[in-house]
Protein backbone atom coordinates (compact mmCIF):
# COMPACT_ATOMS: atom_id res chain seq x y z
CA UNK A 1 -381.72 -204.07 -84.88
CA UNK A 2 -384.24 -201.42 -85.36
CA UNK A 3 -382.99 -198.17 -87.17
CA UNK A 4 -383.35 -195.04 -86.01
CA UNK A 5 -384.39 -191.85 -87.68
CA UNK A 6 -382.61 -189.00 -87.72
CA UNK A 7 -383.58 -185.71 -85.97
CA UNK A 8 -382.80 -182.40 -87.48
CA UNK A 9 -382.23 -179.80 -84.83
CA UNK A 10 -383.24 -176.62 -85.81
CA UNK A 11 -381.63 -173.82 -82.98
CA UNK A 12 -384.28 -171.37 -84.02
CA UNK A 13 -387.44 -173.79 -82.09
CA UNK A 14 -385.70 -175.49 -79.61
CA UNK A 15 -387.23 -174.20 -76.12
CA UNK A 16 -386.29 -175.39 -72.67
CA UNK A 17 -388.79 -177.97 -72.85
CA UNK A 18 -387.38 -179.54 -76.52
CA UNK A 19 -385.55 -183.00 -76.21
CA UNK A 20 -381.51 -182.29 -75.71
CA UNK A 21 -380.11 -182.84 -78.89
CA UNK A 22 -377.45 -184.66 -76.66
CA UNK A 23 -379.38 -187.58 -76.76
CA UNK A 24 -379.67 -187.84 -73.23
CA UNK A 25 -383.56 -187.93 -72.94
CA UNK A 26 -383.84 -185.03 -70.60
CA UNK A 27 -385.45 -181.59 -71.73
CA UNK A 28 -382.99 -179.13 -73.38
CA UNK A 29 -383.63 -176.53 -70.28
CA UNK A 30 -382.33 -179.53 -68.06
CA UNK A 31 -379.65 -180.62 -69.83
CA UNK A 32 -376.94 -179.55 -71.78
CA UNK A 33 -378.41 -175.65 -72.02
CA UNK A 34 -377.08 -175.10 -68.44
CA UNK A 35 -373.52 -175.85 -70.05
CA UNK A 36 -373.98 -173.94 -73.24
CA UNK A 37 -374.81 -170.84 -71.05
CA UNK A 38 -372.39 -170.89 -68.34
CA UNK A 39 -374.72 -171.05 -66.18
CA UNK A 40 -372.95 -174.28 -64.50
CA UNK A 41 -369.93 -176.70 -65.82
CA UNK A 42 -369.57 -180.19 -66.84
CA UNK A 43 -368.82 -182.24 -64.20
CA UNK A 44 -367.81 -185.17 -65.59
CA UNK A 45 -365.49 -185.97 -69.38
CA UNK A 46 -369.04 -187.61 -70.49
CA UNK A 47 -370.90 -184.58 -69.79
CA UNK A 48 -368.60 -182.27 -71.48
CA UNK A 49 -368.54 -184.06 -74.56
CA UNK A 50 -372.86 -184.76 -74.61
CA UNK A 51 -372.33 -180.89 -74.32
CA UNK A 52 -370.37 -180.27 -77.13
CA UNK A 53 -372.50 -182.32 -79.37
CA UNK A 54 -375.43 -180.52 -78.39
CA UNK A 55 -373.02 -176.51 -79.86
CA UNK A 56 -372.50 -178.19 -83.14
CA UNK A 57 -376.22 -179.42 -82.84
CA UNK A 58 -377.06 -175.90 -82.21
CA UNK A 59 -373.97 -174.08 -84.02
CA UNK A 60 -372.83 -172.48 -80.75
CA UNK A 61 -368.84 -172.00 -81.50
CA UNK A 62 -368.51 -169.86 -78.50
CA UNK A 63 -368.82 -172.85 -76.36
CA UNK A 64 -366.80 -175.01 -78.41
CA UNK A 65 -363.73 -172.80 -77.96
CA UNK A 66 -364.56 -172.01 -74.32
CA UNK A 67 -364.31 -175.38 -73.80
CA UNK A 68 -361.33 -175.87 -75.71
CA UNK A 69 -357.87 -176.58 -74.40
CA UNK A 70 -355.85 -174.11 -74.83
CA UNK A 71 -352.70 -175.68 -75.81
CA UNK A 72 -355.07 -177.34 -78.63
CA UNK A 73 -357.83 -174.47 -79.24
CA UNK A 74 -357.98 -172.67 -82.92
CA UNK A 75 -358.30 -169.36 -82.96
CA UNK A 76 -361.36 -169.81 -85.27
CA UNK A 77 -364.35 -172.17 -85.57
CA UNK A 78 -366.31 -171.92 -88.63
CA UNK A 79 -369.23 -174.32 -88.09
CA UNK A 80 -370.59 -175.07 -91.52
CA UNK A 81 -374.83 -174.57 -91.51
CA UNK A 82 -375.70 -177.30 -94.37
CA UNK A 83 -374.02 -179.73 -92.02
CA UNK A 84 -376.66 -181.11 -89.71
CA UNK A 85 -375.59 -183.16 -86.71
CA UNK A 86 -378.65 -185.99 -86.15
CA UNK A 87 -377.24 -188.50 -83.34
CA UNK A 88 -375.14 -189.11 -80.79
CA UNK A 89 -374.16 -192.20 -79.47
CA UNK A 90 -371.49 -193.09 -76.50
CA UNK A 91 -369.20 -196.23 -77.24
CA UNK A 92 -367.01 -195.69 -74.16
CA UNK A 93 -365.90 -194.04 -70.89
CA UNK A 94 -362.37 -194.57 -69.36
CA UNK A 95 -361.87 -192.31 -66.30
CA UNK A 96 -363.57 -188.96 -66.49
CA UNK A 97 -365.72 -188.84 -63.61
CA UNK A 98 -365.45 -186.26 -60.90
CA UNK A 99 -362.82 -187.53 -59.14
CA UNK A 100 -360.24 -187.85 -62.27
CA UNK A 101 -357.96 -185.23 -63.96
CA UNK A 102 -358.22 -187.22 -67.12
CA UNK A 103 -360.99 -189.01 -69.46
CA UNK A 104 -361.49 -190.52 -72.47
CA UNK A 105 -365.13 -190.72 -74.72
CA UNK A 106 -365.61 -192.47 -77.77
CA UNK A 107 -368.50 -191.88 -79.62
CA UNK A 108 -370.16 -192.10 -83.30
CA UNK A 109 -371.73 -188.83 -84.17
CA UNK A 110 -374.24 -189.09 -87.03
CA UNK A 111 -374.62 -186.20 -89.25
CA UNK A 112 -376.65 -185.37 -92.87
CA UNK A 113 -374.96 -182.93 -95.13
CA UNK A 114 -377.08 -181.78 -97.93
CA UNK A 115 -378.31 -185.36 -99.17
CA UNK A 116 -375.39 -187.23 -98.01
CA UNK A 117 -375.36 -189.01 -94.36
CA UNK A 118 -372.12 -189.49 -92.39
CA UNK A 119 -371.02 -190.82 -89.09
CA UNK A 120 -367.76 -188.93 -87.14
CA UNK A 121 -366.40 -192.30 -84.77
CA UNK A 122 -363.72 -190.26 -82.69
CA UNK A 123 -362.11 -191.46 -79.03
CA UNK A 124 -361.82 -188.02 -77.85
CA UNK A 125 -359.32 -186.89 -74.72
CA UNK A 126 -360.41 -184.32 -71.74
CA UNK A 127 -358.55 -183.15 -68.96
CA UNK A 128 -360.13 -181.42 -65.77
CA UNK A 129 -358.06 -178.24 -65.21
CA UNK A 130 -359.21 -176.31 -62.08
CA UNK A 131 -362.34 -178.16 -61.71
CA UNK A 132 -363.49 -177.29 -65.75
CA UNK A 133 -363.09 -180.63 -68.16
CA UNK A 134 -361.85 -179.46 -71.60
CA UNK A 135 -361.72 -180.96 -75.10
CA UNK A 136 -358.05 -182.47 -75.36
CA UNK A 137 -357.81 -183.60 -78.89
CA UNK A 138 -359.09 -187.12 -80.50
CA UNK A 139 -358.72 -189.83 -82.48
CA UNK A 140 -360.79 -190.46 -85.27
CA UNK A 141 -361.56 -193.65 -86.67
């Protein structure tokens, strides 16, 4: 198993044209930017959360609570600077395509903070709600 370095996204030089933090492989401009601006919406639970991962990446909290549910949503997001979010890697899909109200992601989400490494390992919930997937809640593990 080869190991993989990590990347530290800095949201001062990314450009359209950077790699998507979300790990797709796909340009930033064509990826998860689209999302992050409003510009269009996730269509699928997958997509939402590569999305996500790509505000913390980038420290866009706006999004986060945008896409939110609002029955789980805090009124604040403080998204801490010294925490740098490195990888992303999908486990899982159950449901959460276009044609489901519900979906489930798990995924390991590899972070450095200061000198210290991490890894977040959460099976998160969405639900579609007029078309827009949301951010349920999730379990982490």
């Amino acid at each position: 198993m080869t190991s993989r370095r990590p990347i530290r996204f800095d949201p001062s030089t990314l450009t359209p044209t950077s790699p998507c933090p979300c790990g797709s492989g796909n340009p930033l401009g064509e990826c998860c930017s689209r999302y992050l601006s409003g510009q269009a919406t996730a269509p699928t639970a997958e997509t939402l959360m590569r999305s996500r991962y790509t505000a913390f990446a980038v420290f866009d909290a706006e999004y986060l609570l945008r896409t939110w549910h609002s029955d789980h949503r805090p009124s604040t997001l403080d998204l801490d600077p010294d925490q740098q979010w490195t990888r992303l890697e999908i486990l899982d899909t159950e449901r959460g395509s276009l044609f489901d109200s519900q979906g489930i992601v798990e995924f390991r989400a590899h972070y450095s903070f200061g000198r210290e490494h991490g890894i977040l390992h959460e099976r998160s919930r969405f639900e579609r709600i007029d078309g827009q997937w949301l951010y349920v809640d999730g379990d982490i593990g």
